[in-house]
C-alpha atoms as a PDB file:
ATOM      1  CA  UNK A   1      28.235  32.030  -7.927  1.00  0.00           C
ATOM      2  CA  UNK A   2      30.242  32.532  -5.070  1.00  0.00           C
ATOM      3  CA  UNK A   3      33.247  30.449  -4.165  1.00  0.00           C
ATOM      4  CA  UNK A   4      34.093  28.653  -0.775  1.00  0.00           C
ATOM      5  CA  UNK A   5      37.584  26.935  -0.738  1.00  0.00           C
ATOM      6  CA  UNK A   6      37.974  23.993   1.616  1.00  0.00           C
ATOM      7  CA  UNK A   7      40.972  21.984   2.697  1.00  0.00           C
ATOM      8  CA  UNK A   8      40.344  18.562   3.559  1.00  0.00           C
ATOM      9  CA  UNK A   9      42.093  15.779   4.758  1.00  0.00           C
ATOM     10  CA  UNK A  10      42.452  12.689   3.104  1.00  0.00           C
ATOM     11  CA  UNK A  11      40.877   9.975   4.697  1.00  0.00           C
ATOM     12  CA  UNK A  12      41.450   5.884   4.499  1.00  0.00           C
ATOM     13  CA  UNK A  13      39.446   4.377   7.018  1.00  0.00           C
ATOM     14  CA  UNK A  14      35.961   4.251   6.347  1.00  0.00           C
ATOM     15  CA  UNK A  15      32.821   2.702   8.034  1.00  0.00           C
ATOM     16  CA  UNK A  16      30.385   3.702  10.495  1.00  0.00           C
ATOM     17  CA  UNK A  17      32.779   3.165  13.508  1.00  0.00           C
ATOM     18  CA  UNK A  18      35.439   5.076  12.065  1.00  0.00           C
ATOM     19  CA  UNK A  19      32.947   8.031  11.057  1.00  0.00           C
ATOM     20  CA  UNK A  20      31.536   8.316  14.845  1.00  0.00           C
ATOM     21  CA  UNK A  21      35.630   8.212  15.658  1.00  0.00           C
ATOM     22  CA  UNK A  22      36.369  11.098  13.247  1.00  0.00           C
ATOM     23  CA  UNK A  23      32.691  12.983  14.776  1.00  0.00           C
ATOM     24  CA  UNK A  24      33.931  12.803  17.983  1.00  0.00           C
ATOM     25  CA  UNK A  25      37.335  14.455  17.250  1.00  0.00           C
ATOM     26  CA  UNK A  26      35.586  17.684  16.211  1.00  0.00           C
ATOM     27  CA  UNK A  27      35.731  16.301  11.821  1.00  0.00           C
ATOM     28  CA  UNK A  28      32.997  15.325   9.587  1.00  0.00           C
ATOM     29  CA  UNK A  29      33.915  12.931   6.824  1.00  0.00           C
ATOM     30  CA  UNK A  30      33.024  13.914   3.540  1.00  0.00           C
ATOM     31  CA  UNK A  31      32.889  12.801  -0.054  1.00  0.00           C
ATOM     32  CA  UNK A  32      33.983  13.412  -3.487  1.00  0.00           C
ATOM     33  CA  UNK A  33      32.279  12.193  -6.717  1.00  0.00           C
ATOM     34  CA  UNK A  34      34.088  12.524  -9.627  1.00  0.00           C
ATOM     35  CA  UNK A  35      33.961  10.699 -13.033  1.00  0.00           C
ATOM     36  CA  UNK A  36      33.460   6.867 -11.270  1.00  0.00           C
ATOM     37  CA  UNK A  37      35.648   8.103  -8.645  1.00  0.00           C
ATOM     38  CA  UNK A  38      34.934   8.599  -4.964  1.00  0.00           C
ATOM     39  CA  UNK A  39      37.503  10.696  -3.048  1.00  0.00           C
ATOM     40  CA  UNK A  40      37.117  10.280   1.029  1.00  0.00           C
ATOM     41  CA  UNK A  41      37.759  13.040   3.154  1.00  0.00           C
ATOM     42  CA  UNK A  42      37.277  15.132   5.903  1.00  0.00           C
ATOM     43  CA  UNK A  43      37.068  18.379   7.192  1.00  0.00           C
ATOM     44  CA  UNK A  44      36.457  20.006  10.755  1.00  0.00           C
ATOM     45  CA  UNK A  45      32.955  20.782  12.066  1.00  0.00           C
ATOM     46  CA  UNK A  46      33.019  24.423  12.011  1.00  0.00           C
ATOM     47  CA  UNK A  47      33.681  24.389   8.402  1.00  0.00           C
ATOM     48  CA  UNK A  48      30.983  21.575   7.559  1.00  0.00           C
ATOM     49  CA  UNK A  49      28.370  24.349   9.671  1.00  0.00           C
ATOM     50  CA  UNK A  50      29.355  27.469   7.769  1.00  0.00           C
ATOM     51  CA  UNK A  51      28.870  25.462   4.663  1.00  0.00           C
ATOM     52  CA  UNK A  52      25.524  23.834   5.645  1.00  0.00           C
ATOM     53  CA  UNK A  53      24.163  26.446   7.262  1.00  0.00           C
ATOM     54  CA  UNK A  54      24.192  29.267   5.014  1.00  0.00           C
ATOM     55  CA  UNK A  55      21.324  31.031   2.469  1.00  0.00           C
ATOM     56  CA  UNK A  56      24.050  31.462   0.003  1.00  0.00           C
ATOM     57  CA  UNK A  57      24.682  28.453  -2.769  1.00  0.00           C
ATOM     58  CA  UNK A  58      28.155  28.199  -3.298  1.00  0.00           C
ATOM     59  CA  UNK A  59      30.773  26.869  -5.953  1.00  0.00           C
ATOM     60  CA  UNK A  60      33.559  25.017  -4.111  1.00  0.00           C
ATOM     61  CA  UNK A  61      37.472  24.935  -4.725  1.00  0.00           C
ATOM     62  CA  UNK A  62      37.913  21.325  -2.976  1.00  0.00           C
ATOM     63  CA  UNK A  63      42.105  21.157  -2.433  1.00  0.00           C
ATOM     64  CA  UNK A  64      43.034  17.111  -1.582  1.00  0.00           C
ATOM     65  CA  UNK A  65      46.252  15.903  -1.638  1.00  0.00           C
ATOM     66  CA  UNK A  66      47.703  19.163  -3.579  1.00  0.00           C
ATOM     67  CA  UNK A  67      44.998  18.919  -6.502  1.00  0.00           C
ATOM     68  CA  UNK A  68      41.867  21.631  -6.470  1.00  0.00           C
ATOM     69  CA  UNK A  69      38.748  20.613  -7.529  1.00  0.00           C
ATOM     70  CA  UNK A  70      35.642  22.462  -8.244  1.00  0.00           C
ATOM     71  CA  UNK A  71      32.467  20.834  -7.304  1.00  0.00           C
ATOM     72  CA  UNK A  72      29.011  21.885  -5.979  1.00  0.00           C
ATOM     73  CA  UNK A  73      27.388  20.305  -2.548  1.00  0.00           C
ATOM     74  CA  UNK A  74      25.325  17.519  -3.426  1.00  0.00           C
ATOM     75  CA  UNK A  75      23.721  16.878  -0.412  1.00  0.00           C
ATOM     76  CA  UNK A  76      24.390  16.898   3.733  1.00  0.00           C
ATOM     77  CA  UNK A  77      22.961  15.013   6.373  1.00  0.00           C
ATOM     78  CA  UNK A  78      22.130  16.201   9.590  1.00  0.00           C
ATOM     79  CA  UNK A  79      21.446  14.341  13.169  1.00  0.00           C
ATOM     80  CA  UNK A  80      17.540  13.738  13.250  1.00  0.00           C
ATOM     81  CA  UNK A  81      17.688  15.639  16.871  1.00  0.00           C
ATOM     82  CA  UNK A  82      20.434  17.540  17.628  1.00  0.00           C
ATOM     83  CA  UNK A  83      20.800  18.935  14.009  1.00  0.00           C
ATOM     84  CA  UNK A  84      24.270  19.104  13.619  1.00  0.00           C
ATOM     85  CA  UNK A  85      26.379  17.859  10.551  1.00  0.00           C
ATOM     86  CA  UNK A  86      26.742  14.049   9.874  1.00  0.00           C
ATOM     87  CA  UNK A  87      27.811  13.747   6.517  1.00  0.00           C
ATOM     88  CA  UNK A  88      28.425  15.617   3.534  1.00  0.00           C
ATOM     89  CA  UNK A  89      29.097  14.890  -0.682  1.00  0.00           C
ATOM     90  CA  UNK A  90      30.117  17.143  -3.581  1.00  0.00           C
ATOM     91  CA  UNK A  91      30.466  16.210  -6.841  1.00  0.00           C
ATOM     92  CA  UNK A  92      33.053  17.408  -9.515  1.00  0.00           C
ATOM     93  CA  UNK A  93      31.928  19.586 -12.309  1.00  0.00           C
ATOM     94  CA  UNK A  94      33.822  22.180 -15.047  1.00  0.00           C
ATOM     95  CA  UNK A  95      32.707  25.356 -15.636  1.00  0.00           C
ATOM     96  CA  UNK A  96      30.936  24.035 -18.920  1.00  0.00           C
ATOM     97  CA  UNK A  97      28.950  21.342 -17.308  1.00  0.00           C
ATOM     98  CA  UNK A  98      25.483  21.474 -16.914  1.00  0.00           C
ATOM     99  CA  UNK A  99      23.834  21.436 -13.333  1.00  0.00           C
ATOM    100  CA  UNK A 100      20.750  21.649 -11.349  1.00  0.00           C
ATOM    101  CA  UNK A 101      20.741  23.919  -8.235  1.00  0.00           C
ATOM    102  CA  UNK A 102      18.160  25.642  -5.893  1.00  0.00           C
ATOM    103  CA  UNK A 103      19.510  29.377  -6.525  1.00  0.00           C
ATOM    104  CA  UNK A 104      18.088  31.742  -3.938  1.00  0.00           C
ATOM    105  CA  UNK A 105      15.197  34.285  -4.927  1.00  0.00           C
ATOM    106  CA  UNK A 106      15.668  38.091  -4.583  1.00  0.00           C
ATOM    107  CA  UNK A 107      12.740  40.227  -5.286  1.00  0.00           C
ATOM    108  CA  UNK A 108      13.279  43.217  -6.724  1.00  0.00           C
ATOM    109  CA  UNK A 109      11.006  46.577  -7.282  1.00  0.00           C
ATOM    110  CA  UNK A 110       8.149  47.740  -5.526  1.00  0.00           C
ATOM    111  CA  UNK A 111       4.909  45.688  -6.423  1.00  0.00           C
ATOM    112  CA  UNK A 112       1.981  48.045  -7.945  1.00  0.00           C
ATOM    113  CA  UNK A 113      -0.500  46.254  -5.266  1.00  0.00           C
ATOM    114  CA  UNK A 114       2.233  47.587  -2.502  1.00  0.00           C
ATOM    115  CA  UNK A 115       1.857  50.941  -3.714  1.00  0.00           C
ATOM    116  CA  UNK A 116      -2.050  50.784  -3.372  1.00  0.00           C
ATOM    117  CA  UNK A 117      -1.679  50.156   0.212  1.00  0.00           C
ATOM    118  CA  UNK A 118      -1.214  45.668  -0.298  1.00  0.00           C
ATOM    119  CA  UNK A 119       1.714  43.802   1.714  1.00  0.00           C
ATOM    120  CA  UNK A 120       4.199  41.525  -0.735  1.00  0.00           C
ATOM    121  CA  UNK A 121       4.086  38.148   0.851  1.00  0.00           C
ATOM    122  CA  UNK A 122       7.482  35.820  -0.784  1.00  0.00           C
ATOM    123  CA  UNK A 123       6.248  32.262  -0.358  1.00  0.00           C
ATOM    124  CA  UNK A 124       9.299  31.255  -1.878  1.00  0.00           C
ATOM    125  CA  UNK A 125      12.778  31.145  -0.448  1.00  0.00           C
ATOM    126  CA  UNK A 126      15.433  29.016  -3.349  1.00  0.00           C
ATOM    127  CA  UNK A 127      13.955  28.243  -7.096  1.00  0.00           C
ATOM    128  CA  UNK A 128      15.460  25.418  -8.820  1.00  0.00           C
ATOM    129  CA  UNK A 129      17.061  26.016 -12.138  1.00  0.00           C
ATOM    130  CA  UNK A 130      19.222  24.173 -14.855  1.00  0.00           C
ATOM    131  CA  UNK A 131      22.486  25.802 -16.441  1.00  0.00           C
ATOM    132  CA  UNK A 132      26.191  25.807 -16.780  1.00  0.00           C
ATOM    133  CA  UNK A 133      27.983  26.772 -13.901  1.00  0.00           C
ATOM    134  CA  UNK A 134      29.571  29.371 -15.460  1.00  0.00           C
ATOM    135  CA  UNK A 135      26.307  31.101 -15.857  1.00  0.00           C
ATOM    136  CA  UNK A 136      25.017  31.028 -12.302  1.00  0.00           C
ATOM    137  CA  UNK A 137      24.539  33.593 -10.773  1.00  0.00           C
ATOM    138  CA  UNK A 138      24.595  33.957  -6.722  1.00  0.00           C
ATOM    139  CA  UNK A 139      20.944  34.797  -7.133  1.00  0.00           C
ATOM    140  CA  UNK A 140      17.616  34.897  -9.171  1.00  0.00           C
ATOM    141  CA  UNK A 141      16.606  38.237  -9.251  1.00  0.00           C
ATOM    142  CA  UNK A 142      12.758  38.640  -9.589  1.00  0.00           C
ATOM    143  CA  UNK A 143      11.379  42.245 -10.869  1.00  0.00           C
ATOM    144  CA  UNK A 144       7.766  42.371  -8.918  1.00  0.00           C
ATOM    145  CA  UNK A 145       6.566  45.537  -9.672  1.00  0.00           C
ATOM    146  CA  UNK A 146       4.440  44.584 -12.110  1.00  0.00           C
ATOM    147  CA  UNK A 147       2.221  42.748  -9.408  1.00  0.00           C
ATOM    148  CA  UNK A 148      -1.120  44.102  -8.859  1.00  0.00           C
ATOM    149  CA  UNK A 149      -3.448  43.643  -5.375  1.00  0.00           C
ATOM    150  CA  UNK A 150      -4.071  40.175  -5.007  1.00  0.00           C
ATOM    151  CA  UNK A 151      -2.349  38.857  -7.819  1.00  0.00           C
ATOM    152  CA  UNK A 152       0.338  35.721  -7.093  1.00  0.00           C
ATOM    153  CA  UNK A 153       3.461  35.938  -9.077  1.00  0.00           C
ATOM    154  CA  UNK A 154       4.426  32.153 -10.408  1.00  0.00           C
ATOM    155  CA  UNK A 155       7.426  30.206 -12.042  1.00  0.00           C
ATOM    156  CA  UNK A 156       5.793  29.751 -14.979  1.00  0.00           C
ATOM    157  CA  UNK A 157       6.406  33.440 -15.699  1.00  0.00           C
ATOM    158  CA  UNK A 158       9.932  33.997 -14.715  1.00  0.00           C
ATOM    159  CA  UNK A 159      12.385  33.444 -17.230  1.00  0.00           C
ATOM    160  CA  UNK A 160      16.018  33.928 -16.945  1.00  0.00           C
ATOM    161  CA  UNK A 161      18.968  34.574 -19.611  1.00  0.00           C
ATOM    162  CA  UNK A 162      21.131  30.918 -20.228  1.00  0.00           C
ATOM    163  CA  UNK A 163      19.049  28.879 -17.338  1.00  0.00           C
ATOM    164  CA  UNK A 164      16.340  26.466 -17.836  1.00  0.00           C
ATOM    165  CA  UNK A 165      13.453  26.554 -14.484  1.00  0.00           C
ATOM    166  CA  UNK A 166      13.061  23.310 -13.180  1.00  0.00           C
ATOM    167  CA  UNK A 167      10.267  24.445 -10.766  1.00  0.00           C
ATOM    168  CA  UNK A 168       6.522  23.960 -11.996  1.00  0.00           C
ATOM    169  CA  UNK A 169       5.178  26.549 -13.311  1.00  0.00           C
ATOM    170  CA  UNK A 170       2.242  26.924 -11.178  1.00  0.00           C
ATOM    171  CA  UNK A 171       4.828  27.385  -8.202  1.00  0.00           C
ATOM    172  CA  UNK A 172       4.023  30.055  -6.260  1.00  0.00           C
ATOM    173  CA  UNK A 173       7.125  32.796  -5.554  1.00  0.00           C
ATOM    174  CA  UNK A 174       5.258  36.094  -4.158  1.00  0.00           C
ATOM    175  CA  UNK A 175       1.866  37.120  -3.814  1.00  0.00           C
ATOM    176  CA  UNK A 176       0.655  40.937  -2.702  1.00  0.00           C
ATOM    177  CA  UNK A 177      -1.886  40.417  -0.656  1.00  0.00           C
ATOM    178  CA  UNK A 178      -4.862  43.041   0.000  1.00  0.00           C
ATOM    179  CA  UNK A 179      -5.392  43.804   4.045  1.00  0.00           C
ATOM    180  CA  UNK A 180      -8.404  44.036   5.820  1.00  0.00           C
ATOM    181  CA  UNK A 181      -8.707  47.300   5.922  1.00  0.00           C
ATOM    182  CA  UNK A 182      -9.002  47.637   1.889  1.00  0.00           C
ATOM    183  CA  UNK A 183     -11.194  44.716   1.710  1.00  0.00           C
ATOM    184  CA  UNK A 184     -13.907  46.192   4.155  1.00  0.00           C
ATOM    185  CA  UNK A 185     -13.604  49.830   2.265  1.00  0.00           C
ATOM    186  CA  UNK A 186     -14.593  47.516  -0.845  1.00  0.00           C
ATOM    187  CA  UNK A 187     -17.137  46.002   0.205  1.00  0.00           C
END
């Protein structure tokens, strides 16, 4: 996985007035879980985008207070309208613990059904998986060229070395699809 280090800013005051207060001063308070333990903090907007708004998944080096944590991004909320960061909370793991994460999907190969004239269609953009953190990789590569015209590859058939698929397996990642010029030469 890749790793993001942020710097944040201990915080003390907390509540909903003194979040809006940090907001407005360009910060975004955030949160740190950690064995019972909730760490406040913040750091500034532009940061809290490049984190949010990203298709990488990233493994982050946390510094408060002169101690660096590693911990993954839990979750993030955004404003309803104008989308932009409200919130955000990571939680504390070792290299050995056990986590779920949506990884992204990158398909690799050239599908059989592409060769034959078909168009790969991925359906699927992040495919949630179980494993150590140590083991995760910055993405799931997918080997399609075994796909034939009109055949849907699914997540019951990927499998991937030291990570458990959480997705069911009748998810749908890619399908080659035949085009309309095939289908009226068949028929």
């Amino acid at each position: 996985m890749r790793v993001y280090r942020l710097h944040g800013e201990p915080r003390s005051d907390l509540g909903s007035s003194a979040a809006r207060r940090l907001r407005r001063a360009g910060h975004v308070p955030c949160a740190l879980y950690r064995k019972g333990i909730q760490e406040n903090f913040l750091i500034p907007v532009s940061e809290a985008q490049k984190v949010v708004f990203t298709p990488h998944v990233y493994l982050f080096e946390v510094l408060l207070k002169d101690t660096l944590h590693t911990a993954v991004l839990r979750e993030y909320q955004l404003h309803p309208v104008h989308d932009y960061v409200l919130h955000l909370d990571f939680m504390a793991c070792g290299m050995e613990d056990e986590i779920s994460v949506a990884l992204p999907v990158k398909f690799v190969g050239v599908a059989e059904g592409v060769q034959m004239g078909g168009k790969l269609v991925p359906l699927l953009r992040r495919l949630r998986v179980r494993g150590k953190v140590k083991d995760l990789p910055d993405a799931l590569e997918v080997d399609v060229s075994s796909l034939k015209l009109g055949k849907t590859l699914t997540a019951g058939k990927l499998s991937f070395p030291g990570l458990q698929v959480l997705s069911s397996p009748d998810t749908a990642l890619a399908r080659v699809e035949v085009p309309r010029a095939l289908r009226t030469q068949q028929g």
